[in-house]
Protein backbone atom coordinates (compact mmCIF):
# COMPACT_ATOMS: atom_id res chain seq x y z
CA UNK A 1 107.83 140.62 82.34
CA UNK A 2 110.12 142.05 79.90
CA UNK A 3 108.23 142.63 76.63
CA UNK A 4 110.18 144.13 73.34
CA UNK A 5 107.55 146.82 72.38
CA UNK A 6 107.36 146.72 68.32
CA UNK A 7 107.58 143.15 67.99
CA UNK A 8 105.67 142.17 65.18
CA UNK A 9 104.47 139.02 63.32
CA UNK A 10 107.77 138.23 61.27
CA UNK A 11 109.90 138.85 64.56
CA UNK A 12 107.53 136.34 66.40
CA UNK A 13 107.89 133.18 63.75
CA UNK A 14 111.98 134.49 63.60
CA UNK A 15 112.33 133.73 67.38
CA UNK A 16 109.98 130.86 67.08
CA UNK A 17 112.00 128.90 64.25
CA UNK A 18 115.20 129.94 65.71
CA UNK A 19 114.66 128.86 69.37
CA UNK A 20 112.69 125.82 68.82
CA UNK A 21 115.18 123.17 68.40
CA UNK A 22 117.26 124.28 71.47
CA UNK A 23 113.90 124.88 73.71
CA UNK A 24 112.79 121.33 73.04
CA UNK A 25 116.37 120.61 74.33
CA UNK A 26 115.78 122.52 77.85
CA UNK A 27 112.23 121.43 77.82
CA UNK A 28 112.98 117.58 77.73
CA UNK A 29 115.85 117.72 79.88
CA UNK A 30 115.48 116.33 83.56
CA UNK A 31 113.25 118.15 85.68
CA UNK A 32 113.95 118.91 89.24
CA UNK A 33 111.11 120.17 91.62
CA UNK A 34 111.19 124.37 92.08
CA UNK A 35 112.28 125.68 95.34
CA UNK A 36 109.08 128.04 95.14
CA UNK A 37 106.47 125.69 94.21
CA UNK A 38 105.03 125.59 97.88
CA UNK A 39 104.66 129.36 97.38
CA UNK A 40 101.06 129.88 96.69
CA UNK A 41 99.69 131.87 93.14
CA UNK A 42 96.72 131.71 90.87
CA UNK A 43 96.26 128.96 88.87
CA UNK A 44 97.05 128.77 85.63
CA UNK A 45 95.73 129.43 83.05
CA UNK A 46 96.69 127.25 80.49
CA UNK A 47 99.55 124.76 79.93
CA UNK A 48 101.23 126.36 76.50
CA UNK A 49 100.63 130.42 78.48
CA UNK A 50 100.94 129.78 82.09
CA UNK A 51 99.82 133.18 83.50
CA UNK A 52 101.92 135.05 81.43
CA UNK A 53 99.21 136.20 78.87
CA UNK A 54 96.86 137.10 82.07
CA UNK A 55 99.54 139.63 83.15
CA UNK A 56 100.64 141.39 79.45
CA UNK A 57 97.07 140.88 77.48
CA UNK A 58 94.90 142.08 79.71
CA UNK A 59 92.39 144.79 78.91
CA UNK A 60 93.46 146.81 81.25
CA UNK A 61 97.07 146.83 82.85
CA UNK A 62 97.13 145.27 86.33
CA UNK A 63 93.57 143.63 85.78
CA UNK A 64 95.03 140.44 87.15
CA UNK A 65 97.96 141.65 88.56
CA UNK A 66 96.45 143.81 91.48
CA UNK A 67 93.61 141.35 91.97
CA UNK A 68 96.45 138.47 92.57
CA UNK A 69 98.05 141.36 94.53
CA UNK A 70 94.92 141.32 97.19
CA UNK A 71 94.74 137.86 96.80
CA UNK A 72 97.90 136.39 97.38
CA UNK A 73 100.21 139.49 99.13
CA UNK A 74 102.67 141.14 98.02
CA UNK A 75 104.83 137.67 97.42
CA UNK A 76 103.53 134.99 95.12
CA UNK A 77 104.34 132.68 92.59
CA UNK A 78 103.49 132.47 88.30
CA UNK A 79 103.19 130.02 86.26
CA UNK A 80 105.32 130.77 82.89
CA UNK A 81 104.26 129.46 79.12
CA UNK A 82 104.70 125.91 78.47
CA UNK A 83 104.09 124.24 82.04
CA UNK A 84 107.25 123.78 83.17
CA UNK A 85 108.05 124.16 87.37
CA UNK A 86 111.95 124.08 86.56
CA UNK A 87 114.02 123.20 84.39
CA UNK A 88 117.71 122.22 84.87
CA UNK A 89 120.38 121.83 82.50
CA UNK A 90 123.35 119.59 83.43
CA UNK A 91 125.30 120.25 80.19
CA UNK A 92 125.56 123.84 78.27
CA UNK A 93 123.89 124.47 74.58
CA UNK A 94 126.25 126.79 73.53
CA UNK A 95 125.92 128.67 76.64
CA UNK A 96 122.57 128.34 77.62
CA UNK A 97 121.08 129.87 80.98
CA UNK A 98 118.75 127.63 82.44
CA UNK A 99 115.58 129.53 83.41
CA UNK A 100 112.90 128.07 86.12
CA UNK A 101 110.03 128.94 84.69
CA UNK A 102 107.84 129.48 87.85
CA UNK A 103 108.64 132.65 88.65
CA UNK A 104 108.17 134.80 91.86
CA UNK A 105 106.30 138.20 91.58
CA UNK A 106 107.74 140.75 94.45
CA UNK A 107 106.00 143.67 95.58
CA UNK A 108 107.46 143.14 99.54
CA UNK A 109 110.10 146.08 100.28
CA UNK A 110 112.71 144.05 102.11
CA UNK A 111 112.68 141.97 99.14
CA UNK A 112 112.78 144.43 96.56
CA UNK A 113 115.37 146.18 98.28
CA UNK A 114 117.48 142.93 98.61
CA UNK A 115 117.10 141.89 95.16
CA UNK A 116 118.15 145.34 93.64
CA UNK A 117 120.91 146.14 95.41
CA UNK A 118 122.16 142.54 95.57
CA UNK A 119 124.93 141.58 93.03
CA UNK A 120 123.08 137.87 93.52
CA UNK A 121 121.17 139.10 90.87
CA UNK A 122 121.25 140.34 86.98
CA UNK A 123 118.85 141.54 84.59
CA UNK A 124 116.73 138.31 82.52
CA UNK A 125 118.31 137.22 79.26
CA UNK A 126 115.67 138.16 77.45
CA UNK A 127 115.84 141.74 78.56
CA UNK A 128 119.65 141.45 78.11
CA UNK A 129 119.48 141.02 74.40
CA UNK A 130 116.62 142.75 73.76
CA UNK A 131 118.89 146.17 75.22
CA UNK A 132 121.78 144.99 73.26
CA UNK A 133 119.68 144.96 70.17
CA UNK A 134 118.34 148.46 70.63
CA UNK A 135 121.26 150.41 72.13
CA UNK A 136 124.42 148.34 71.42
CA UNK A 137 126.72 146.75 73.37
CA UNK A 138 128.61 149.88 74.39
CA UNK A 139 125.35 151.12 76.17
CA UNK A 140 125.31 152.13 80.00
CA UNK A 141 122.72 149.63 80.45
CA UNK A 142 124.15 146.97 78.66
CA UNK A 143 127.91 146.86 79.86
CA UNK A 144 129.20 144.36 82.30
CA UNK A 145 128.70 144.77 85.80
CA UNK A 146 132.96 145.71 85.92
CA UNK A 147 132.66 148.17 82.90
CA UNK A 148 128.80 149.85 84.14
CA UNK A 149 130.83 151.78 86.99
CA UNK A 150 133.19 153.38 85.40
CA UNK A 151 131.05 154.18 82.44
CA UNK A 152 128.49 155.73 84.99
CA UNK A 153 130.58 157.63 86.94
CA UNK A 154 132.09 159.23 83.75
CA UNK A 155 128.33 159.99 82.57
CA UNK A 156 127.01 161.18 85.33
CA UNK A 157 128.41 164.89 85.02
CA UNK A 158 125.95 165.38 82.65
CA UNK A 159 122.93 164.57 85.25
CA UNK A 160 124.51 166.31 88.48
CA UNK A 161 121.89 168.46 90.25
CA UNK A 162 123.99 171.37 89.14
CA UNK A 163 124.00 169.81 85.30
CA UNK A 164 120.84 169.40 85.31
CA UNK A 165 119.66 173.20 86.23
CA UNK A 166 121.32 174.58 83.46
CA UNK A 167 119.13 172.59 81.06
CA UNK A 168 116.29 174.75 82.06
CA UNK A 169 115.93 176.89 79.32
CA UNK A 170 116.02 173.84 77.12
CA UNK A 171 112.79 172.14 78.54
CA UNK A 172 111.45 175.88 78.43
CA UNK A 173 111.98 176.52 74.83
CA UNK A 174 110.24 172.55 73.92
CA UNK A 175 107.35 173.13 76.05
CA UNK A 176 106.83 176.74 74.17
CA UNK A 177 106.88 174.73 70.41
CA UNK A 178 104.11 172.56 72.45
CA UNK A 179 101.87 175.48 73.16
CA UNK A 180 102.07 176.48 69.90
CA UNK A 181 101.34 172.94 67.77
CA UNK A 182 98.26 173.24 70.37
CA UNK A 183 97.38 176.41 69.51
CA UNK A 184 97.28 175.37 65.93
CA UNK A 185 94.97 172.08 66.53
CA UNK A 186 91.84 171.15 66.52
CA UNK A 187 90.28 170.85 70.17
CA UNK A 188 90.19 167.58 70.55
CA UNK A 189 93.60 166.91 70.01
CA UNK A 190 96.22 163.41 70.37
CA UNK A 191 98.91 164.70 73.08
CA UNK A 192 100.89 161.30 72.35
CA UNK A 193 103.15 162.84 69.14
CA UNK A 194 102.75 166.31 70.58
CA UNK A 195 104.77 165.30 73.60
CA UNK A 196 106.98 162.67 72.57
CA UNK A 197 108.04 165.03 69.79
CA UNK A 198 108.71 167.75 72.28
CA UNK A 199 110.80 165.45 74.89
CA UNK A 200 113.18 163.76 72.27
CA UNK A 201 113.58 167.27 70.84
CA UNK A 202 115.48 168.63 74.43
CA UNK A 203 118.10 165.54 73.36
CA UNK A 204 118.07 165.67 69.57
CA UNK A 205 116.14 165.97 66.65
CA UNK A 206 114.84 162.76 65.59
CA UNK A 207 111.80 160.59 67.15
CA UNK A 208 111.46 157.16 66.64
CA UNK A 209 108.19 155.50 67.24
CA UNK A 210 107.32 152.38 68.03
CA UNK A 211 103.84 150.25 68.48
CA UNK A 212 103.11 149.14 71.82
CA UNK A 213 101.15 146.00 70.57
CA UNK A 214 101.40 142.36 72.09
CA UNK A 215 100.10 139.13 71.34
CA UNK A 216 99.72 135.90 72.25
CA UNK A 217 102.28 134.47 69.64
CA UNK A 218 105.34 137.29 70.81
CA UNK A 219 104.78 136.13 74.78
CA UNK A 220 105.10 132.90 73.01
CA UNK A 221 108.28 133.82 71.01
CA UNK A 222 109.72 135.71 74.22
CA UNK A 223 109.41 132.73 76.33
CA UNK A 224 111.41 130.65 74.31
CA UNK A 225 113.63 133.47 73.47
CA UNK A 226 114.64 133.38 77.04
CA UNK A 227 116.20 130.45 76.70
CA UNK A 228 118.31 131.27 73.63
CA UNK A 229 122.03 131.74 74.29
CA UNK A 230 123.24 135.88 73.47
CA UNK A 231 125.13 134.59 70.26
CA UNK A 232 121.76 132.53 69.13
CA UNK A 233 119.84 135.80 69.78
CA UNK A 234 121.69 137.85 67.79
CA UNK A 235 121.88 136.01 64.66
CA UNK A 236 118.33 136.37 64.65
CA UNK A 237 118.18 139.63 65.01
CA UNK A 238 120.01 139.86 61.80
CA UNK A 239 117.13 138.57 59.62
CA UNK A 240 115.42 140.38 56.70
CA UNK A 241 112.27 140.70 59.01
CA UNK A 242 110.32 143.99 58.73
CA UNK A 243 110.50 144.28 62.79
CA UNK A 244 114.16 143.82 63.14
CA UNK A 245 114.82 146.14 60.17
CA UNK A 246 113.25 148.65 62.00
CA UNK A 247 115.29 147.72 65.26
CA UNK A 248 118.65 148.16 63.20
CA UNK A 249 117.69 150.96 61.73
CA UNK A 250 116.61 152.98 65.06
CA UNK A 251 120.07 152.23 66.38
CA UNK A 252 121.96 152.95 63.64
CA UNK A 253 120.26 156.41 62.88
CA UNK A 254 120.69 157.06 66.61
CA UNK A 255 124.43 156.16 66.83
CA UNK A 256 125.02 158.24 63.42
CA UNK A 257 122.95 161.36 65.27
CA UNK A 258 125.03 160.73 68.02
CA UNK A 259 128.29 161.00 66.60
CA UNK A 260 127.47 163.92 64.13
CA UNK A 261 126.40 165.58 67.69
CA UNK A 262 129.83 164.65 69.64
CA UNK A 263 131.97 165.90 66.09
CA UNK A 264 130.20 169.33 66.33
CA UNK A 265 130.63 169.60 70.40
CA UNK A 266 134.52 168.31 69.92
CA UNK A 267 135.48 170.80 67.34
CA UNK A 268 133.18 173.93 69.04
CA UNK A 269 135.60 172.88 72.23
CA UNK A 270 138.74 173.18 70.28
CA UNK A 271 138.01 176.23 69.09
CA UNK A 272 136.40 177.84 72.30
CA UNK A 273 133.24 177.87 71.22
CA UNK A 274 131.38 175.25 73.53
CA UNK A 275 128.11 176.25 75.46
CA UNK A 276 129.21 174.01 78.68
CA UNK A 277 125.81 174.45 80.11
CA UNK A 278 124.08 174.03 76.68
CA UNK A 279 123.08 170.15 76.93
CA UNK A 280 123.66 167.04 77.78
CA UNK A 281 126.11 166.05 75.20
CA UNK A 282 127.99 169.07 75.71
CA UNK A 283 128.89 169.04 79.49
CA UNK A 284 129.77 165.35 78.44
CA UNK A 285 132.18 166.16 75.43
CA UNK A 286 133.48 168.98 77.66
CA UNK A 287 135.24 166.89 80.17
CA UNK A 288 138.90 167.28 80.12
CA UNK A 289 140.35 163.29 79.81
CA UNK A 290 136.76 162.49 80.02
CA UNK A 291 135.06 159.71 77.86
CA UNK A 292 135.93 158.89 74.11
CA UNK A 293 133.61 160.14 71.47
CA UNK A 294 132.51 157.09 70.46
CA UNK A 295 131.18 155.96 73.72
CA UNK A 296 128.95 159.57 74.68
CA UNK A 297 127.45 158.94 70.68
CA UNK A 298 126.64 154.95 72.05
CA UNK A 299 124.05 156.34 74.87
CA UNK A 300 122.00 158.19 71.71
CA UNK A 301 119.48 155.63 71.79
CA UNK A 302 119.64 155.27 75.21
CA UNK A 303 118.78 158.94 75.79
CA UNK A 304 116.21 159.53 73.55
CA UNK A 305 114.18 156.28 73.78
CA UNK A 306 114.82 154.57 77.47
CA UNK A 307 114.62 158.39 78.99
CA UNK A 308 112.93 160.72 76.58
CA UNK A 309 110.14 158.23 75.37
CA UNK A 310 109.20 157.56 78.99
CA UNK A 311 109.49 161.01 80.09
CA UNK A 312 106.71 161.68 77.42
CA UNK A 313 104.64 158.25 78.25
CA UNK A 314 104.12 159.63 81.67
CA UNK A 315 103.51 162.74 81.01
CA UNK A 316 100.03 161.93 78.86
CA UNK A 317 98.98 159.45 81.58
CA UNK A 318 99.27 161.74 83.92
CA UNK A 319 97.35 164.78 81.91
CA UNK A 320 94.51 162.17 81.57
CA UNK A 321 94.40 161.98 85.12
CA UNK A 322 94.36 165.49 85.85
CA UNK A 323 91.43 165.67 83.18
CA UNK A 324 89.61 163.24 85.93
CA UNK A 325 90.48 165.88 88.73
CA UNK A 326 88.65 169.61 87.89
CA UNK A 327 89.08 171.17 90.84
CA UNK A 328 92.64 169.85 91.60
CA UNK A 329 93.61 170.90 87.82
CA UNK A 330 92.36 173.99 88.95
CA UNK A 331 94.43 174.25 92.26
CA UNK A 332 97.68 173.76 89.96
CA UNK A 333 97.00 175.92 87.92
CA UNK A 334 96.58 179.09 90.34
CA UNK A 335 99.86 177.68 92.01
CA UNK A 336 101.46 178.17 88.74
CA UNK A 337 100.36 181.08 87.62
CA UNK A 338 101.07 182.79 91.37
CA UNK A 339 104.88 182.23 90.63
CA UNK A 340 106.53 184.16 88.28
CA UNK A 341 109.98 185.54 87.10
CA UNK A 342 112.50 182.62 87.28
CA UNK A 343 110.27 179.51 88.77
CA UNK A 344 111.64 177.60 91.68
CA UNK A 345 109.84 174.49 90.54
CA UNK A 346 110.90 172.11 93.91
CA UNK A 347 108.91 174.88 95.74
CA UNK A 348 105.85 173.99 94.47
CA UNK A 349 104.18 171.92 96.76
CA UNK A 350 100.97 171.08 94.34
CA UNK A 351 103.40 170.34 91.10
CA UNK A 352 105.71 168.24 92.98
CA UNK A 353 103.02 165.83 94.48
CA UNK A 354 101.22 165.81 91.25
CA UNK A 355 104.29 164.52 89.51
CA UNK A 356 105.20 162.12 92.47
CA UNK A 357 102.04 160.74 91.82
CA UNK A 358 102.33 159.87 88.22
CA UNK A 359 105.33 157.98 88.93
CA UNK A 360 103.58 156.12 91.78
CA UNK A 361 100.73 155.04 89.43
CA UNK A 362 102.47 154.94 86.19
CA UNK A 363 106.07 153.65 86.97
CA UNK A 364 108.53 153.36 83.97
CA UNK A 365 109.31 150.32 84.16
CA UNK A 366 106.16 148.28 86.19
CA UNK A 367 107.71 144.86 86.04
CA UNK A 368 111.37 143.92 86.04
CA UNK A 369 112.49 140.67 85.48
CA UNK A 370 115.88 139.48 87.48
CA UNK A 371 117.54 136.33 86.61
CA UNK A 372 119.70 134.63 90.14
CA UNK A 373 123.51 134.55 89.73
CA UNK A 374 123.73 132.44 92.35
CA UNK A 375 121.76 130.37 94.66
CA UNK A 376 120.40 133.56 97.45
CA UNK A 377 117.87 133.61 100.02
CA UNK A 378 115.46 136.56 100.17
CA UNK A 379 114.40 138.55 103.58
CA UNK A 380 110.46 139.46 103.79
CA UNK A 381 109.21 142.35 105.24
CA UNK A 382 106.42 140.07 106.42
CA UNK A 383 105.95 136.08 106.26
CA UNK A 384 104.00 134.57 103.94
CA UNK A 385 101.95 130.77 104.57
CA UNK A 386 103.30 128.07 102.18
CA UNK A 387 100.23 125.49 100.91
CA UNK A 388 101.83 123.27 103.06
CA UNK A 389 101.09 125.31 106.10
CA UNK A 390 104.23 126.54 106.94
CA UNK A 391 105.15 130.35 107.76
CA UNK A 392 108.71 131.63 106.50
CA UNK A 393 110.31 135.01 106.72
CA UNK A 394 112.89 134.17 104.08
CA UNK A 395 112.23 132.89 100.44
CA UNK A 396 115.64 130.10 99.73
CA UNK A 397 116.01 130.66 95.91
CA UNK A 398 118.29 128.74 92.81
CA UNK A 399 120.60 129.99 90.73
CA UNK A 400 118.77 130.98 87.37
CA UNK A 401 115.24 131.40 89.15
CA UNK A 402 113.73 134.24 87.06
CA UNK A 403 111.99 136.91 90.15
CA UNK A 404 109.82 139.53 88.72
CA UNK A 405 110.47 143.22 90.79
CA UNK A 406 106.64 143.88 91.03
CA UNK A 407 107.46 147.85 90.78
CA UNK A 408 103.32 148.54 90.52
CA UNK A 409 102.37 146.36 92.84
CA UNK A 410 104.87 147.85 95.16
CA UNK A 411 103.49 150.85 94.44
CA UNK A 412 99.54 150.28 94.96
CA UNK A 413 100.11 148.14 98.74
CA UNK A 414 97.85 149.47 100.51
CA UNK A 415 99.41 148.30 104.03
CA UNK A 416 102.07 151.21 102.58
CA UNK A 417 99.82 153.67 100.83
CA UNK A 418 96.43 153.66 102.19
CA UNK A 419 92.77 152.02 101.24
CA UNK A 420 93.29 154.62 98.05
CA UNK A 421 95.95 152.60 97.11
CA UNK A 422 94.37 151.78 93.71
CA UNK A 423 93.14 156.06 93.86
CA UNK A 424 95.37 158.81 91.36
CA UNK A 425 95.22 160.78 94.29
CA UNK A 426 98.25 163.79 94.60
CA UNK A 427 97.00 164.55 98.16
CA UNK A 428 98.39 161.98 100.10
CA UNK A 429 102.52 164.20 99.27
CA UNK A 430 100.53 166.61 100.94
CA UNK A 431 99.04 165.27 103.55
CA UNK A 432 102.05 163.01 104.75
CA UNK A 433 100.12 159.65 103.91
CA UNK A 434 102.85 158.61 101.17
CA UNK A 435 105.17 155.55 101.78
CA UNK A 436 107.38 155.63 104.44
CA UNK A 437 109.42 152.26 106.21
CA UNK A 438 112.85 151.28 106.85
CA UNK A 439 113.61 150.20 103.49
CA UNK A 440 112.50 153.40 101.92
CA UNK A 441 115.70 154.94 101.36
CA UNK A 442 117.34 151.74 99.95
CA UNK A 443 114.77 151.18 96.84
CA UNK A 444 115.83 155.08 95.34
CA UNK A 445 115.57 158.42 95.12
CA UNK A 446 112.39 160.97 94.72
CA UNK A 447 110.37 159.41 97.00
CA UNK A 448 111.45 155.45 95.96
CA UNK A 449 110.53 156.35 92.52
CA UNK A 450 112.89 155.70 90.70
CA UNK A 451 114.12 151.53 91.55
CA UNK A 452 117.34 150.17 90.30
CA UNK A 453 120.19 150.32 93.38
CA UNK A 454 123.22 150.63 91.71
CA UNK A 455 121.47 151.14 88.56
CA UNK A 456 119.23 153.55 89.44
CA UNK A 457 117.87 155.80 86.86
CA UNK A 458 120.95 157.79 85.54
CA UNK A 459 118.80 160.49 84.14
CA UNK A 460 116.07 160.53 87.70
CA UNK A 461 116.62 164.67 87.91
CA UNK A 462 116.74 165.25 84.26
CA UNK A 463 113.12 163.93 83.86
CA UNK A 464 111.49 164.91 87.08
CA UNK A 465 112.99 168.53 86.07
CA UNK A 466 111.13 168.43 82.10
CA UNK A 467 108.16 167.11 83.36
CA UNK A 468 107.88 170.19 85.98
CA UNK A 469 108.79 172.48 83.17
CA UNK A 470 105.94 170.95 80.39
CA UNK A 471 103.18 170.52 82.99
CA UNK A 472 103.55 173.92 84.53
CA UNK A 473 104.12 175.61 80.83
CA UNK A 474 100.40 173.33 79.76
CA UNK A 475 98.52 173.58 82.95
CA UNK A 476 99.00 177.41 82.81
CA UNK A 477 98.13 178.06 79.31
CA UNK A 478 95.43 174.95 78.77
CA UNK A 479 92.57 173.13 80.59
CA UNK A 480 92.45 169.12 79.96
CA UNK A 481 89.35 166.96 79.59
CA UNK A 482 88.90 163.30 78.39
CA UNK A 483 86.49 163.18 75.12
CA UNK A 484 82.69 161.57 76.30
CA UNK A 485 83.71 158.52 74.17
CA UNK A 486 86.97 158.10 75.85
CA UNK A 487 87.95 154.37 75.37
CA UNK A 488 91.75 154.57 76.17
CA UNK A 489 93.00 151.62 77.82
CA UNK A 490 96.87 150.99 79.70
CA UNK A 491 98.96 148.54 77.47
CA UNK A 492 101.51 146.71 78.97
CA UNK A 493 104.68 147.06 76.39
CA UNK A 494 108.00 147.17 78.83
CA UNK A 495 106.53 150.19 79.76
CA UNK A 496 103.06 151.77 80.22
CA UNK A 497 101.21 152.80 77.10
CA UNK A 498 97.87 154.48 76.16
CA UNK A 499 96.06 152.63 73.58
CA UNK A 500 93.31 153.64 71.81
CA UNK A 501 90.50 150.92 70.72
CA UNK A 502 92.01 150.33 67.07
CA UNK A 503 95.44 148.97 68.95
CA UNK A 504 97.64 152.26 68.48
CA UNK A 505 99.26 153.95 70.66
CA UNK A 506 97.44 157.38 71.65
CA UNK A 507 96.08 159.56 73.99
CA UNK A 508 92.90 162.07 72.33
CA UNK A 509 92.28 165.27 74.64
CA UNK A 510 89.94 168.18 74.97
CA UNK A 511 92.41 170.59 74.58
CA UNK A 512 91.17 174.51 75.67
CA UNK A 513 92.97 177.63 75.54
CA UNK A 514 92.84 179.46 79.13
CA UNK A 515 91.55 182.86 78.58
């Protein structure tokens, strides 16, 4: 599900009063019977939330989700708000997309690997203007399918393998201003801001934060958000809400940062005076008949919040899970501290699998919603029984069926990860027990953790790289624990988020210096 982390109150009732008048349009129009509705699922909830608040309100993230998971396999079907099995428009409301609002949730790898690599499909419109209000429509992952080639091809020489390597001293100097804001806290300690700070600090040096709440009125505003046409969108986005404020702001300061950044790298290259191997925006404004200015400054937001932000997210998750695991905290750490000098970090065979299994447990992005270009029929890795009885090995799908990439469930099957599927355990890199099947290579790299096809994470070695740096610089210096009143739950917000009981985002940790 795509969620808009930040949405508040005043955005909810914008959306709402906006999109009423052409959702009753869609919603009254003929109906024609979905071409997944044999497909089985969990009932639903309610008429007016479907399943949809199951998935994004629950206590704890994948609550329902992984229990449907056992339940139904890793191919089922969701009800959506309001009722509806499909709707179909036979005339255009200013360019309306029709949207079936059962939706399929896929966690099967032949499927997955069809559906992102297949140009049969597109990201929802709801996600679509939700990234063009945050980064801007010159954004990498907002441009057309014609323009995102070109554009990532052009980027990319600033996340080459080589790029990325000389960025080392970078992550090294953040994680040191870490060390010390720990040294100079109180024991029990919120890593959240310490480490969010400290990631969007390798790319600039501004943070902008944003709540992770939900509710049941924003799933309500989303839904019939989806069905409002780009232009319809955006004029909403342009009211005096609080919310969206905040939204224009972030971009604009971020596009302003961006472009003060590219004027200083474009005048240090005229005069000879560019570190090349300094950072990101560097290598990029180095290129010779490379990209304009104005386009590098576009991916600020991009940079700091869709990679940066993340980066960070993970890295507390996965800190609280090492808190849960003494004696393997205590492994790392003698792995660390035994290398020395310059660190080969891809040598470390206890660092690597740790990280590996943060992004198993706590992908990015853990839901994805797609939106069919076309009418397409999906393979399955294995078939599934329709409640009529019927086996199939191939799911026949609309154009404008919404299919949810299941990226956690994926990611806990245990027919591909073991009866620990469900278990933080780093072992299984070790011990060969990690995925492996014939559609392995086509999901993405670093071990299929990292989804998109051809819009795979641009930044994948960037972030594997800073989190090697910040947990080996931590590990070595601190021991983690989880306070005894540890009530910090998994928020589902776009991406994962630790909340803390009062609704805010945060992550409190025993924080020790090693002697």
């Amino acid at each position: 599900m795509s969620t808009f982390a930040g949405q508040g109150l005043p955005f909810s009732l914008a959306i709402a009063a906006a999109g009423s008048i052409p959702f009753l349009l869609v919603y009254f129009v003929l109906r024609r019977p979905s071409t997944i509705r044999n497909i089985p699922g969990p009932p639903s909830q309610s008429w007016i939330f479907g399943n949809t608040q199951q998935l994004i309100l629950s206590t704890q993230y994948g609550d329902y989700e992984f229990g449907w998971l056992k339940s139904y396999g890793p191919v089922y079907r969701l009800r959506n708000c309001f009722g509806v099995r499909s709707v179909k428009l036979h005339v255009k409301f200013g360019g309306l997309i029709p949207a079936k609002q059962d939706r399929l949730m896929v966690a099967d790898p032949a499927a997955l690997s069809f559906i992102i690599n297949s140009p049969h499909f597109k990201a929802s419109p709801m996600l679509e203007n939700v990234v063009y209000l945050l980064h801007g429509p010159k954004s990498l992952i907002y441009v057309s399918a014609e323009e995102h080639k070109p554009l990532r091809a052009a980027l990319n020489v600033g996340f080459t393998a080589a790029a990325v390597r000389n960025y080392q001293s970078i992550f090294e100097k953040a994680a040191a201003r870490i060390t010390e804001k720990l040294d100079n806290s109180p024991s029990t300690v919120d890593i959240c801001p310490l480490l969010s700070f400290a990631t969007l600090s390798t790319i600039g040096e501004a943070v902008m934060a944003a709540s992770a709440s939900q509710s049941r009125l924003q799933i309500l505003a989303e839904a019939i958000a989806s069905h409002l046409p780009p232009w319809l969108f955006r004029a909403v986005a342009h009211l005096p809400t609080p919310d969206f404020k905040t939204a224009r702001d972030a971009k604009r300061l971020a596009y302003e940062l961006g472009n003060r950044i590219v004027r200083e790298k474009l005048l240090a290259a005229r005069e000879g005076q560019l570190d090349t191997d300094g950072d990101v925006f560097s290598v990029l404004c180095a290129t010779k008949d490379g990209l304009p200015g104005d386009i590098v400054a576009a991916q600020t937001s991009l940079f700091m919040v869709a990679g940066q932000e993340t980066t960070a997210t993970t890295l507390v998750l996965g800190l609280r899970e090492l808190a849960r695991l003494p004696n393997f905290q205590a492994d790392l750490r003698s792995e660390i501290t035994a290398h020395t000098g310059k660190v080969a970090y891809d040598s470390m065979p206890l660092l690597n699998a740790f990280i590996k299994e943060c992004l198993r447990m706590f992908p990015v992005v853990p839901i994805d919603d797609r939106i069919a270009r076309e009418d397409a029929v999906i393979p399955l890795s294995e078939k599934i029984t329709l409640s009529t009885g019927e086996e199939i090995s191939q799911i026949c799908i609309e154009k404008g069926q919404i299919v949810s990439v299941a990226i956690a469930s994926f990611q806990r099957l245990e027919s591909r990860w073991g009866e620990d599927a469900h278990e933080f355990n780093p072992n299984r890199w070790l011990h060969g027990t990690a995925y492996k099947g014939p559609e392995a290579e086509a999901l993405g790299p670093y071990a299929n953790l990292f989804f998109g096809g051809p819009h795979t994470c641009l930044g994948w070695r960037f972030a594997v790289l800073e989190m090697q740096v910040f947990i080996c610089e931590l590990v070595r210096q601190f021991s983690f624990a989880l306070p005894e009143d540890d009530a910090v739950r998994i928020r589902l917000a776009f991406s994962l988020h630790p909340m803390m009981p009062n609704g805010q985002k945060g992550a409190p940790m025993i924080v020790s210096r090693i002697s």
